[in-house]
Protein backbone atom coordinates (compact mmCIF):
# COMPACT_ATOMS: atom_id res chain seq x y z
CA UNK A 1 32.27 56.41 -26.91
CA UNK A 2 35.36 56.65 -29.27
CA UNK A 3 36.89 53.47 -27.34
CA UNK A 4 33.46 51.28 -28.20
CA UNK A 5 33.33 52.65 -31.70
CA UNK A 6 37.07 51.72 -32.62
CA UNK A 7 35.87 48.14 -30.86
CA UNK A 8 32.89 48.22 -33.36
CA UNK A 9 35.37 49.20 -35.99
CA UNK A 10 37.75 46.51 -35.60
CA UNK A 11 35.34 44.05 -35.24
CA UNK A 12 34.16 44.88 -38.97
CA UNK A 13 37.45 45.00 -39.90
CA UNK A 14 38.22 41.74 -38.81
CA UNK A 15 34.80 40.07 -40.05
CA UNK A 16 35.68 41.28 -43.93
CA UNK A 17 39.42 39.97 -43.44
CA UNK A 18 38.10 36.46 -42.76
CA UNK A 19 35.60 36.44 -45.32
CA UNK A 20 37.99 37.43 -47.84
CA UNK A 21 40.64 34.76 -46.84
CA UNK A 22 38.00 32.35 -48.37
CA UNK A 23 34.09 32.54 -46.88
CA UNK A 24 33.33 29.17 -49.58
CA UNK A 25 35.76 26.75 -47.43
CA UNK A 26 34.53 28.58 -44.04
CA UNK A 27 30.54 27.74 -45.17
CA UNK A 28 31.87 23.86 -46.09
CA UNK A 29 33.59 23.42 -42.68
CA UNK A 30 30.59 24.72 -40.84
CA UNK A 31 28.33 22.77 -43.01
CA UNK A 32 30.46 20.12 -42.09
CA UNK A 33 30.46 20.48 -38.45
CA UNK A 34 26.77 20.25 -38.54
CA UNK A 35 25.75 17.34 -40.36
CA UNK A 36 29.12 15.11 -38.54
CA UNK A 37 27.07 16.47 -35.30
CA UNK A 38 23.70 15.64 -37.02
CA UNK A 39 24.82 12.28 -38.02
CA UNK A 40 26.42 11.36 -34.38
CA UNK A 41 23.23 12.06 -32.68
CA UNK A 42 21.40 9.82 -35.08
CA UNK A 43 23.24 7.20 -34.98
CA UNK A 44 23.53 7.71 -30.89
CA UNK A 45 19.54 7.53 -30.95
CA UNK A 46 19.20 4.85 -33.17
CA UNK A 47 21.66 2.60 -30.50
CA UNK A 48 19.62 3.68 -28.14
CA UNK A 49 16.40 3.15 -29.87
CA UNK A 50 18.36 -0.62 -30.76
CA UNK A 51 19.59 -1.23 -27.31
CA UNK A 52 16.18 -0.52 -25.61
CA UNK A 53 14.49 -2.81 -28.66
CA UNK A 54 16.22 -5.46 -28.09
CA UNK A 55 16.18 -5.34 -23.87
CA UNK A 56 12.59 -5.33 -24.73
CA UNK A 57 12.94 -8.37 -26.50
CA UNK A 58 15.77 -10.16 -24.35
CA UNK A 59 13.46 -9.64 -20.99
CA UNK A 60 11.62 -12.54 -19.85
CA UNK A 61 8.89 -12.30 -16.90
CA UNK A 62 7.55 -14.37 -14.78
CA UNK A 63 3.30 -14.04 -13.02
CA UNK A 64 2.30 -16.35 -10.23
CA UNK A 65 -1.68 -15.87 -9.76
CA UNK A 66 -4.03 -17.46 -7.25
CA UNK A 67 -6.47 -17.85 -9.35
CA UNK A 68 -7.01 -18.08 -13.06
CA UNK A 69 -8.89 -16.05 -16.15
CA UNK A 70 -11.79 -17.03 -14.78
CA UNK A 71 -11.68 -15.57 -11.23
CA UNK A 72 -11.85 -11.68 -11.33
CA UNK A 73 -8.79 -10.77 -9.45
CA UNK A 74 -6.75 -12.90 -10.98
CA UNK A 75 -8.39 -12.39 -14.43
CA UNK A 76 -7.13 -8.71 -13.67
CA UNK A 77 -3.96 -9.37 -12.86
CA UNK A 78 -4.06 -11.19 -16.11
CA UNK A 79 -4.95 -8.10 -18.58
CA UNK A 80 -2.77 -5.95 -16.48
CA UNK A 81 0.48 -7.79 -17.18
CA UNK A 82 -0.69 -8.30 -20.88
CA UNK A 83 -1.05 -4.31 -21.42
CA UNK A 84 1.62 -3.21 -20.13
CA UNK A 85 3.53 -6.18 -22.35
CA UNK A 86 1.82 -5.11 -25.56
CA UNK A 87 2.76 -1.23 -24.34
CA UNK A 88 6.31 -2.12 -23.69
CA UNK A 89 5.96 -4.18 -27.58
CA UNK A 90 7.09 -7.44 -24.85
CA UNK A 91 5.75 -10.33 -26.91
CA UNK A 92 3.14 -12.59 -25.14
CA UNK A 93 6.00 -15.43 -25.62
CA UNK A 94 8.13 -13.72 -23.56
CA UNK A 95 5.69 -14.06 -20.55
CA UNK A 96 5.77 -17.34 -18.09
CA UNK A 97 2.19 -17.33 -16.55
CA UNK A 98 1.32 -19.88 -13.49
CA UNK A 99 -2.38 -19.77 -12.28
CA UNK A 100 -4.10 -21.27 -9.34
CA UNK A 101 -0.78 -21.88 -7.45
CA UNK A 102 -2.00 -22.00 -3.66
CA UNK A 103 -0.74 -19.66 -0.66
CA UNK A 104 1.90 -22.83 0.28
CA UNK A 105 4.82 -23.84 -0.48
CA UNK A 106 3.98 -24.53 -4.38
CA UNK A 107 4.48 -20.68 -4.76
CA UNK A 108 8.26 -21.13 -3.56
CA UNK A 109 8.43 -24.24 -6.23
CA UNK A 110 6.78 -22.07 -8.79
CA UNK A 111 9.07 -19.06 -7.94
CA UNK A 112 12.17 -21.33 -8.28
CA UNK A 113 10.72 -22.72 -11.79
CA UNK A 114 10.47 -19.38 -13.07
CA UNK A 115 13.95 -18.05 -12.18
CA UNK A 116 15.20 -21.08 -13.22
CA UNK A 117 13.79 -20.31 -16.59
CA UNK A 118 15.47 -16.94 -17.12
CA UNK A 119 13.16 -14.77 -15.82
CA UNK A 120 14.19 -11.26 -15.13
CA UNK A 121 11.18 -10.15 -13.18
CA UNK A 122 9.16 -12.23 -11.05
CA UNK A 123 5.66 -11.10 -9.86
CA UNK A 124 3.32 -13.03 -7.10
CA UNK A 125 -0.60 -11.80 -6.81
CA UNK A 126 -1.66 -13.09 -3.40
CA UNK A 127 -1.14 -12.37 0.22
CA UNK A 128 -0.30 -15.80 1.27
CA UNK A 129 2.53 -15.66 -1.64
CA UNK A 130 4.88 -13.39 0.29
CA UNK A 131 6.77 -16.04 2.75
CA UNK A 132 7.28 -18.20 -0.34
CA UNK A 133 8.10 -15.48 -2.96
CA UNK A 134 10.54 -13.75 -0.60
CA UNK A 135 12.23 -17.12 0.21
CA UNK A 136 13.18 -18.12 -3.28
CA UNK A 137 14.21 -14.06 -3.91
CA UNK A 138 16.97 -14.78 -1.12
CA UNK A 139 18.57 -17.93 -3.38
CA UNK A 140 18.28 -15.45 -6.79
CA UNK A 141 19.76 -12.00 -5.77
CA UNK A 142 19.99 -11.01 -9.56
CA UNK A 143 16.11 -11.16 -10.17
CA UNK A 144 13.39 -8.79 -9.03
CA UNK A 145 10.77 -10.06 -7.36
CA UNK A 146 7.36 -8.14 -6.77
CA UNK A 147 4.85 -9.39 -4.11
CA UNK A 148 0.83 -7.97 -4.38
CA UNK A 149 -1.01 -6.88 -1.41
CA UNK A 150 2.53 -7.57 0.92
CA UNK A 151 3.77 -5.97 3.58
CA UNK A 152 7.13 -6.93 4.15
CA UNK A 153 9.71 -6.04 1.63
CA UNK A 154 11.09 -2.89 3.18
CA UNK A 155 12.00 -4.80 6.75
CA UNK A 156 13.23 -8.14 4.57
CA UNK A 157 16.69 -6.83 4.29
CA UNK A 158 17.18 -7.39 0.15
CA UNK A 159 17.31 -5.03 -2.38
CA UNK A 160 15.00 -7.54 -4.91
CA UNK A 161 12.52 -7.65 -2.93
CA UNK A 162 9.41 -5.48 -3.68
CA UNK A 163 5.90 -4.60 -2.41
CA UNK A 164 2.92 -3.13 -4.74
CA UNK A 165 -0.74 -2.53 -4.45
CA UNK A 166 -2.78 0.76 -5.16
CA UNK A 167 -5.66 2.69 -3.81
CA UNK A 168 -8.79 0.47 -4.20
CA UNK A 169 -10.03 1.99 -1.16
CA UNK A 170 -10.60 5.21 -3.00
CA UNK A 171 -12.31 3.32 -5.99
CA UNK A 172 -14.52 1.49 -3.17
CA UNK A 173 -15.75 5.00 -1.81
CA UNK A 174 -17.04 5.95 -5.23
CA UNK A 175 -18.90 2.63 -5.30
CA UNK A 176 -20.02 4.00 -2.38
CA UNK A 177 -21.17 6.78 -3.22
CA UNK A 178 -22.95 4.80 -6.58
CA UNK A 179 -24.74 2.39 -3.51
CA UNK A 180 -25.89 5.87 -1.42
CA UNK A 181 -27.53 7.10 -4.42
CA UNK A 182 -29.22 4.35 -4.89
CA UNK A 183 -30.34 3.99 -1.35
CA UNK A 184 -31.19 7.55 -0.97
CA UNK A 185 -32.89 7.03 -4.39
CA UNK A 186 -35.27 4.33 -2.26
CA UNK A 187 -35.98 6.01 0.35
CA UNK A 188 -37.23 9.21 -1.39
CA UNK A 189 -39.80 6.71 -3.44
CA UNK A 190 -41.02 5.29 -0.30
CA UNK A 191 -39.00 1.87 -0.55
CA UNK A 192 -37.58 1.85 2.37
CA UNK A 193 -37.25 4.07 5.71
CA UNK A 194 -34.60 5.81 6.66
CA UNK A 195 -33.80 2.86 9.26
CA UNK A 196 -33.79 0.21 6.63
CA UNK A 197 -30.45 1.57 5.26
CA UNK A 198 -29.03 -1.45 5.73
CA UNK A 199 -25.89 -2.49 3.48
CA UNK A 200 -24.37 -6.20 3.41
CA UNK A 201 -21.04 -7.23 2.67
CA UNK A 202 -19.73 -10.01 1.21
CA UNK A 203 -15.82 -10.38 2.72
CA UNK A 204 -12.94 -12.60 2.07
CA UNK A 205 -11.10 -12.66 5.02
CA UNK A 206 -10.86 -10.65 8.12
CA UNK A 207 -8.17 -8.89 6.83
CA UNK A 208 -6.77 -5.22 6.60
CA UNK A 209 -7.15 -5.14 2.98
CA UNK A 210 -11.00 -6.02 3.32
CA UNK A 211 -11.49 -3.93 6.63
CA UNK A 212 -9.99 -1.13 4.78
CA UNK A 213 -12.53 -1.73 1.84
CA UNK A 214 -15.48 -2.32 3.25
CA UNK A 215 -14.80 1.13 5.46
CA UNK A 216 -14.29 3.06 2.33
CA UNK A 217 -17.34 1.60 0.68
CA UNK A 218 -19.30 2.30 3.93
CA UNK A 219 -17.91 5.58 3.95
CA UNK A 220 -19.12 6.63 0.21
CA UNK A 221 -22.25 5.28 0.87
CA UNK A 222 -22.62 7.12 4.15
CA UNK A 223 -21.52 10.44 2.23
CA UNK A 224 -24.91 10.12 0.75
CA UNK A 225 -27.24 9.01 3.34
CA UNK A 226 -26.02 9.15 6.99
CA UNK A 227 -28.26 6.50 8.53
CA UNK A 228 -26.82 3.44 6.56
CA UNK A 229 -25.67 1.13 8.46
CA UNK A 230 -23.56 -2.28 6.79
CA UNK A 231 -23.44 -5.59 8.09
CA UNK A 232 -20.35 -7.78 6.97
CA UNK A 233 -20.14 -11.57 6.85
CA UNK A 234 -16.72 -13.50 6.09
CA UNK A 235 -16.16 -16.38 3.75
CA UNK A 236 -12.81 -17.10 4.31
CA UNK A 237 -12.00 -17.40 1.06
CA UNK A 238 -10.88 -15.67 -1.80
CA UNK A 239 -12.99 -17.09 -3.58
CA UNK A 240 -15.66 -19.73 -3.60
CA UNK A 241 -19.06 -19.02 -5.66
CA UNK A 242 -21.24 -21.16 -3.42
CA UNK A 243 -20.37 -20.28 -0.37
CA UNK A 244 -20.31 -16.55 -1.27
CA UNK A 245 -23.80 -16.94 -2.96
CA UNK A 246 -25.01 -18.79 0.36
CA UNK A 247 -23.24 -15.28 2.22
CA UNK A 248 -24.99 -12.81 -0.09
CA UNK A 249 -28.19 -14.68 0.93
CA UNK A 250 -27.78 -14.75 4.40
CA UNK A 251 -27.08 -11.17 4.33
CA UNK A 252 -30.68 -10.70 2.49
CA UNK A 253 -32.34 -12.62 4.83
CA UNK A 254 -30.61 -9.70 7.54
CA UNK A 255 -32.63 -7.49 5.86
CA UNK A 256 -29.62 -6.07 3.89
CA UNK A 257 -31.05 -4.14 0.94
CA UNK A 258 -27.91 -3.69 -0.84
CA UNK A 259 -24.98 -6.11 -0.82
CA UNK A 260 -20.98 -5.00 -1.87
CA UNK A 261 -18.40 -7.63 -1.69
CA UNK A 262 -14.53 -8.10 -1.63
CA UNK A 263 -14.80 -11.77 -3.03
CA UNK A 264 -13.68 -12.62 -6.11
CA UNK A 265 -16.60 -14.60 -7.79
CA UNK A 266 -19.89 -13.62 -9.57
CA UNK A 267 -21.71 -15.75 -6.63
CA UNK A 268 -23.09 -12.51 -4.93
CA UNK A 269 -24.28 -11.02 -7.72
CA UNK A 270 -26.27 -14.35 -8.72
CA UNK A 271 -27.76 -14.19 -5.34
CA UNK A 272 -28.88 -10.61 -5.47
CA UNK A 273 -30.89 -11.60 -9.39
CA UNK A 274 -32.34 -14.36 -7.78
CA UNK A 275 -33.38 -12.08 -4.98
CA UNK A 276 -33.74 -8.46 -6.55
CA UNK A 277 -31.69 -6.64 -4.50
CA UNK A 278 -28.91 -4.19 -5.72
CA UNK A 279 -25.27 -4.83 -5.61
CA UNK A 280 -22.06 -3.29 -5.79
CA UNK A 281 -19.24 -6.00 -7.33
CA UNK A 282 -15.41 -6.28 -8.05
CA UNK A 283 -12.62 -6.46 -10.29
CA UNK A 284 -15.09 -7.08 -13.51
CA UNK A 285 -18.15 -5.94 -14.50
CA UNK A 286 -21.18 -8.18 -13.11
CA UNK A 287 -23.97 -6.90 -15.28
CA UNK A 288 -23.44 -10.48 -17.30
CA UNK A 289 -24.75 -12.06 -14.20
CA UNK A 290 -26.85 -9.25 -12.52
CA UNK A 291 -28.42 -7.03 -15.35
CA UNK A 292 -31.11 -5.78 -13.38
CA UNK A 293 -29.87 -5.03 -10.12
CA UNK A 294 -25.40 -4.86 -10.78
CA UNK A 295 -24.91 -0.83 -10.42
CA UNK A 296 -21.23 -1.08 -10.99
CA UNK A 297 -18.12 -2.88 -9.55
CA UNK A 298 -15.18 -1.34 -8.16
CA UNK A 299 -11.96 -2.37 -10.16
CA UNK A 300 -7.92 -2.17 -10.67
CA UNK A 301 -5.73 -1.47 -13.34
CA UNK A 302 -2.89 -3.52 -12.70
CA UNK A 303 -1.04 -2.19 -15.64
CA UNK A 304 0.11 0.81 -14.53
CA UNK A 305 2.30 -1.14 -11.88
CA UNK A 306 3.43 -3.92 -14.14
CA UNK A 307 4.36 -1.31 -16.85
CA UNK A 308 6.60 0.66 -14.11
CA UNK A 309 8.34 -2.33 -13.01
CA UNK A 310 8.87 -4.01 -16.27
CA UNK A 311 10.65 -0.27 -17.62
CA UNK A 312 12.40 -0.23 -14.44
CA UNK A 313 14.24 -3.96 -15.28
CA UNK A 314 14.25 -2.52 -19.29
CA UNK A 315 16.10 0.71 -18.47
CA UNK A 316 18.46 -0.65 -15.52
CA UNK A 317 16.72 1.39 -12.87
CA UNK A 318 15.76 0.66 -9.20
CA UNK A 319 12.12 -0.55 -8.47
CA UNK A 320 10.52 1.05 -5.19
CA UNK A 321 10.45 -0.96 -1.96
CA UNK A 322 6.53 0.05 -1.35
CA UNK A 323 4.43 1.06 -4.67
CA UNK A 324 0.94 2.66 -4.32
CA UNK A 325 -0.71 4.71 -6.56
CA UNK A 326 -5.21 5.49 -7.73
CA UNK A 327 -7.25 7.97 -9.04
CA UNK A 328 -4.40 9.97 -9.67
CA UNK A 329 -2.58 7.80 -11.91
CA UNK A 330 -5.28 5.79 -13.52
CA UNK A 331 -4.76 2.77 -11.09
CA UNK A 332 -8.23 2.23 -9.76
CA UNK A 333 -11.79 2.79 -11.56
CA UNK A 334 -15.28 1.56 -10.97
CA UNK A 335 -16.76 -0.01 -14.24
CA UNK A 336 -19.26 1.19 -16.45
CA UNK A 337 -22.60 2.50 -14.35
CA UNK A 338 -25.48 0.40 -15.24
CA UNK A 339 -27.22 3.42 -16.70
CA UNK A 340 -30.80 1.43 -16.86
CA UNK A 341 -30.70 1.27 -13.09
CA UNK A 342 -28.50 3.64 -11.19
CA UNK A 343 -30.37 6.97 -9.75
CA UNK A 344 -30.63 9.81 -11.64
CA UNK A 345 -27.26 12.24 -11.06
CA UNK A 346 -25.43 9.25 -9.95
CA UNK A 347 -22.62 10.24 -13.03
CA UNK A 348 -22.42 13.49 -11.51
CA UNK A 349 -21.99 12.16 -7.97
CA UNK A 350 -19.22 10.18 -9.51
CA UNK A 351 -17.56 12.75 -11.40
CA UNK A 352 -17.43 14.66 -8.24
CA UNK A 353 -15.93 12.26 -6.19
CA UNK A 354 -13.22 11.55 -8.35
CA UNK A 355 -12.51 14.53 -9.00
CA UNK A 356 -12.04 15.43 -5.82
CA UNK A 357 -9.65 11.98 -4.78
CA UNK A 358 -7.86 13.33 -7.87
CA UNK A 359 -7.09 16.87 -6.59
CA UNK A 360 -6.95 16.03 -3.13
CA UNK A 361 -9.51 17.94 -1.40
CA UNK A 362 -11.07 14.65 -0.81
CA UNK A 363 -9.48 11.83 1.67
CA UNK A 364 -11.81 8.36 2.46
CA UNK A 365 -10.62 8.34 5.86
CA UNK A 366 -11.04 11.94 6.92
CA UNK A 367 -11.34 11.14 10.69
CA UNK A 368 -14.46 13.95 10.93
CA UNK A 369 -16.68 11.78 9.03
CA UNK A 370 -16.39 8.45 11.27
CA UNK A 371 -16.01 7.10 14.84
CA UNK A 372 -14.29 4.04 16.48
CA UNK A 373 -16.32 2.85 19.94
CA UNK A 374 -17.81 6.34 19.53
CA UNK A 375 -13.95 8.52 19.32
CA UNK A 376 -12.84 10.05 16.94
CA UNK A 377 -9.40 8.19 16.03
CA UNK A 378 -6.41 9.73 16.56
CA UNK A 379 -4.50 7.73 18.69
CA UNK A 380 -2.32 6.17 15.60
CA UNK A 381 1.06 6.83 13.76
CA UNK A 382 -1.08 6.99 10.45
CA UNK A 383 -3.01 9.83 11.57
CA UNK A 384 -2.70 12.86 11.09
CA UNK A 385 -3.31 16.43 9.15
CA UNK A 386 -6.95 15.21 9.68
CA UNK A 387 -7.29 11.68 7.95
CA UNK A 388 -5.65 8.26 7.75
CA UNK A 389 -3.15 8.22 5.32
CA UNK A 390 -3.79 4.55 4.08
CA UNK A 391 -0.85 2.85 1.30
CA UNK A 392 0.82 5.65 1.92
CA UNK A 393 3.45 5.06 4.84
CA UNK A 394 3.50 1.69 3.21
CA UNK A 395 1.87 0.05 -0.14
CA UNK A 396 -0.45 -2.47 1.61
CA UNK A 397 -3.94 -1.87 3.31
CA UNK A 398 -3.24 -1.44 7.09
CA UNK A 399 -6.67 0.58 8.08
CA UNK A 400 -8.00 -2.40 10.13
CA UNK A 401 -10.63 -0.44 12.84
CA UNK A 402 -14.30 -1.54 12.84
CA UNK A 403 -16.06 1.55 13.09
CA UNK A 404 -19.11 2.68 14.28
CA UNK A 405 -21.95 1.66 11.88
CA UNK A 406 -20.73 -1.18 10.48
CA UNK A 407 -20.75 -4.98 12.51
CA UNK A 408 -19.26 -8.37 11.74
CA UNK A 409 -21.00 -11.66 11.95
């Protein structure tokens, strides 16, 4: 006790000395000290803030679409990269944009034009734009280059080379679930039996990335009412209006009461007016062509992506091989519910279902719920703590089993 009072003591002692030696010039130095500190980390932010400024407005980035404004996957493509520009404060001149390049060798041409124009960050929107995109990415090893809907960048052997898409599937199962409402909806008023649950689909190509959404669509609807049954009909095409108005009416004439697609055109839609018969769309809201029958369309938000990769080139950081992200992170949505048609408690149907892709307790290809030649799958490295774990192992679509319920024609 004496020992820690004398330490006490001392300490006092010692305190007073310095203050008398001159506490004015020991308040000055300290005062000193802090604004010196205070005036490095300013000026250390403000480089910062001036280095990231003007890497925001050295970049230059390059889009190669298959389509155009007018085509709805391309169109959002479009808004995606032009959000995520405005976000980054990228100026739209700063932005090299080349529509309706075909899945040949113009996308290599275009690919070459565009690093040949400075751009840092190349970005193809196609599946057939892989081969060509990856090809010019081997003569440019300096410049990133981002393929939609690929499958190949993490076996190509480059570090530029990169592979994006995001859960659509899981915004195609709450379209599903908007279509089952409706359905169940009809049935209850005596529209149609149980056994006229028939669903038609519109499809592009016989693809994984439409098998997967079609299943997933089937699959919401099916969450609803169990009987529906969907058949699907291929355009090969991503997108020709006729041909996937003549499709949509075919699919009537099936007996289809309710038609989705994974076509990139308002031509289903048109068909289903014409014939009053409900529809699910995609990538843009088709109540401009189908007021009284367009429930709701699933969509993407491309700019969650494009805003990743276009930090990653601002901030010097690596881009991943295999991006895929939905619900989660705002990267897939359905559109506005057409409120003057949709069954009542459809919203909260929605709400649910989100919710529930959001926290996880939900999976759209929970191998319970659905069959394959009447087994329940299993047999498949995707498999496993009870569901398919689609985009996950790898960004693109590989779920390509037809499964029980649904047929192609």
């Amino acid at each position: 006790m004496k020992k820690k009072l004398l330490a006490v003591l001392l300490c006092v002692a010692m305190t007073a000395s310095l203050a008398a030696c001159g506490s004015s010039s020991s308040s000055d130095s300290s005062s000193d000290t802090t604004t010196e500190e205070t005036s490095e980390d300013t000026e250390e932010a403000e480089e910062t803030e001036t280095a990231d400024s003007s890497a925001a407005s050295d970049i230059k980035i390059g889009v190669i679409y298959v389509g155009d404004e007018n085509e709805g996957y391309s169109a959002s493509h479009i808004n995606g990269v032009a959000a995520a520009a405005e976000a980054l404060g990228i100026s739209s001149d700063q932005i090299i944009e080349k529509t309706n390049i075909p899945e040949d060798e113009t996308c290599y041409d275009a690919a070459v034009d565009l690093a040949e124009q400075g751009c840092d960050i190349i970005f193809a929107t196609s599946f057939g734009h892989e081969d060509y995109l990856f090809q010019a990415a081997t003569e440019y090893p300096d410049i990133e280059f981002c393929h939609a809907t690929g499958y190949q960048a993490a076996s190509y052997g480059l570090d530029n080379v990169h592979n994006y898409f995001d859960y659509i599937f899981e915004a195609r199962y709450v379209s599903g679930v908007v279509a089952g409402m409706k359905i169940q909806e009809m049935i209850d008023n005596g529209e149609i039996t149980e056994d006229e649950a028939k669903i038609g689909y519109v499809g592009a190509y016989p693809y994984a990335e439409v098998i997967s959404g079609f299943t997933a669509f089937y699959l919401g609807a099916k969450s609803i009412v169990d009987s529906v049954t969907m058949e699907v009909k291929y355009t090969n095409s991503w997108a020709d209006i006729s041909l996937e108005n003549e499709t949509a009416q075919a699919l009537i004439a099936d007996g289809c009461i309710m038609i989705g697609q994974h076509a990139d055109t308002t031509g289903a839609p048109s068909a289903c007016e014409d014939a009053g018969v409900y529809c699910v769309g995609y990538n843009i809201d088709m109540t401009s062509v189908a007021p009284s029958v367009a429930l709701t369309s699933s969509t993407n938000n491309w700019e969650v992506y494009y805003e990743y990769a276009i930090s990653c080139v601002l901030n010097g950081e690596s881009i991943v091989t295999d991006w895929a992200e939905g619900y989660s992170s705002g990267a897939v949505l359905i559109t506005d519910l057409n409120e003057d048609i949709v069954a009542e408690g459809t919203q909260e149907a929605v709400d649910a279902a989100e919710a529930a892709l959001k926290d996880g307790s939900l999976h759209v290809f929970d191998t319970s719920t659905f069959t394959v030649d009447g087994e329940t799958l299993a047999d498949d490295d995707y498999v496993y703590d009870g569901y398919y774990h689609e985009s996950e192992l790898a960004s693109a679509p590989s779920f390509s089993y037809i499964i029980d319920g649904i047929t192609e024609k």
